[in-house]
Protein backbone atom coordinates (compact mmCIF):
# COMPACT_ATOMS: atom_id res chain seq x y z
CA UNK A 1 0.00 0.00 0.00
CA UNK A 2 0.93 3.44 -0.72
CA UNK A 3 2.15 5.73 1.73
CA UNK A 4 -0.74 8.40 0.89
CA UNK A 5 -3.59 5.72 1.33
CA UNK A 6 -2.01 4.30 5.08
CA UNK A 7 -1.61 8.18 5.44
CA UNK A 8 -5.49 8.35 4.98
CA UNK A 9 -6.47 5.25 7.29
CA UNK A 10 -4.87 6.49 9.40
CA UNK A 11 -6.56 9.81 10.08
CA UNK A 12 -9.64 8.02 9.98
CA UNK A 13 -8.62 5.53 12.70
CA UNK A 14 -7.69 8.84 14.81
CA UNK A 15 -10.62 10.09 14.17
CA UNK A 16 -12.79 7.08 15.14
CA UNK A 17 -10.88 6.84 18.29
CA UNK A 18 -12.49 9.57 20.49
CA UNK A 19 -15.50 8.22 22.42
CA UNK A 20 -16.75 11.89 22.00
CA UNK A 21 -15.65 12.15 18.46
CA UNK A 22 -18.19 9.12 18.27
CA UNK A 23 -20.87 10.63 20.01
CA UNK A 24 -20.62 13.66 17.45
CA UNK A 25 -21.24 11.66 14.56
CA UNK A 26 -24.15 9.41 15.98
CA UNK A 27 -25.65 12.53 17.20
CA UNK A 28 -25.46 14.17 13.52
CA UNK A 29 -26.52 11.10 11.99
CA UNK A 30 -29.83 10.50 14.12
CA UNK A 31 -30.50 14.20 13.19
CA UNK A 32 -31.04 13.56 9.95
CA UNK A 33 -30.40 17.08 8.95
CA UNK A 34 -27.15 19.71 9.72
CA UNK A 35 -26.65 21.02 13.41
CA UNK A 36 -25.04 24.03 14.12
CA UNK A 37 -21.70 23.55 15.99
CA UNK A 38 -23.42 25.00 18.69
CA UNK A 39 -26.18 22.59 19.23
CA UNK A 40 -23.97 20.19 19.28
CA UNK A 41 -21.68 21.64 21.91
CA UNK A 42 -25.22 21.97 24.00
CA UNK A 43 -26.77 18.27 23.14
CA UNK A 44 -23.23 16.86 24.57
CA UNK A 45 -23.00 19.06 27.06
CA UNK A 46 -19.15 19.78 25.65
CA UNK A 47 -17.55 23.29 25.79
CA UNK A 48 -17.77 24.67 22.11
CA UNK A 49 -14.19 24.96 21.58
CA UNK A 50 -13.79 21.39 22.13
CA UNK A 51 -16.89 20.12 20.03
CA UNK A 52 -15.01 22.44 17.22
CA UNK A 53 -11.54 20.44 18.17
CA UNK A 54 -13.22 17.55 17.83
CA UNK A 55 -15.26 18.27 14.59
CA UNK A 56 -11.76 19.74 12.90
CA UNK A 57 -10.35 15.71 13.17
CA UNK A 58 -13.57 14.24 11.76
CA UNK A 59 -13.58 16.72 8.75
CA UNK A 60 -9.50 16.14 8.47
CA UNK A 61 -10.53 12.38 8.23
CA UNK A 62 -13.47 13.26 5.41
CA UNK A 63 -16.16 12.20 7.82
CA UNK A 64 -18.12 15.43 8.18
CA UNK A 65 -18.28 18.72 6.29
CA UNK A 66 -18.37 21.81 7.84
CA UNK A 67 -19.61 25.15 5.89
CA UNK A 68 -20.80 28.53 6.84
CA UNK A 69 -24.75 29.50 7.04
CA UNK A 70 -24.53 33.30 7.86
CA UNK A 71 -22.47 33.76 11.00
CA UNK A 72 -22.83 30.19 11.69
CA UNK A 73 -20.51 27.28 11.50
CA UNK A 74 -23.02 24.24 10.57
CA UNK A 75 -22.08 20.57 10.32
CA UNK A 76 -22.90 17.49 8.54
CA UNK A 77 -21.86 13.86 8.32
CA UNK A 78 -20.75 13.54 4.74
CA UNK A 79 -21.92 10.05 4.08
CA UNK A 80 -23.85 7.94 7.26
CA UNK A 81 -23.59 4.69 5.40
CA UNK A 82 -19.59 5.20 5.90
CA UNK A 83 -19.63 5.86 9.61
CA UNK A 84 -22.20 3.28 10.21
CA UNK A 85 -20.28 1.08 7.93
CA UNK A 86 -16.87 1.52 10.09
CA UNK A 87 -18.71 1.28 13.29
CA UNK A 88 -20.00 -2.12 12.81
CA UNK A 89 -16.88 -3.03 11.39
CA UNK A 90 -15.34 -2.47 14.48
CA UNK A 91 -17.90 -3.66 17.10
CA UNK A 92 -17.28 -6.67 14.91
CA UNK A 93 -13.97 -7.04 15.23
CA UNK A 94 -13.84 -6.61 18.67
CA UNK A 95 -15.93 -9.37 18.84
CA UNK A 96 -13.94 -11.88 17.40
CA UNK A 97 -11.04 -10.64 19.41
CA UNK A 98 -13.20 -11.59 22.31
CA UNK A 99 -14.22 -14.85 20.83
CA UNK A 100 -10.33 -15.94 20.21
C-alpha cells in the first residue's frame, strides 16, 4: 500500500478513536439534517471549543463537512452509510477478538 492511502487510514482511525468524536457523529446522523456547531456543543454538554476540536479531526478524516450558514458554522456527516459502515466493522472485530 501506498504511503498516501495508510496516510489516509490512518486519520480516519484517529478520528474514530475519540468516544466523543463518536458521540458527534451518531448525534449528527440520528438528526437527519445539519446542526449548528453549537447545538452540538449543548446536546453533549461539551464546551464549544472542544466540540469544534473535535469536529476539525472528523472533517481532516473526510467524515463530516463543515460550511458557513450566515455567522454560523453548521455541520454534517458527509456520508452515514460510511460511519455506520466503520462502526459495525469495528464492534465486529472486537468481537472476534473476544471470541479468540
Amino acid at each position: 500500500m501506498s504511503e498516501e492511502i495508510l496516510q489516509d487510514a490512518a486519520k480516519v482511525f484517529y478520528a474514530l478513536s475519540s468516544a466523543a468524536r463518536l458521540r458527534i457523529l451518531s448525534l449528527l446522523d440520528s438528526s437527519k439534517r445539519p446542526l449548528h456547531i453549537k447545538a452540538v456543543s449543548r446536546a453533549l454538554k461539551i464546551d464549544y471549543a472542544t466540540v469544534y476540536r473535535h469536529i476539525r479531526a472528523l472533517e481532516s478524516a473526510g467524515l463530516v463537512e463543515i460550511y458557513d450558514v450566515g455567522r454560523s458554522r453548521v455541520v454534517e456527516v458527509k456520508d452515514p452509510n460510511t460511519v455506520k459502515e466503520l462502526i459495525a466493522k469495528a464492534s465486529e472485530l472486537k468481537q472476534r477478538a473476544v471470541k479468540n
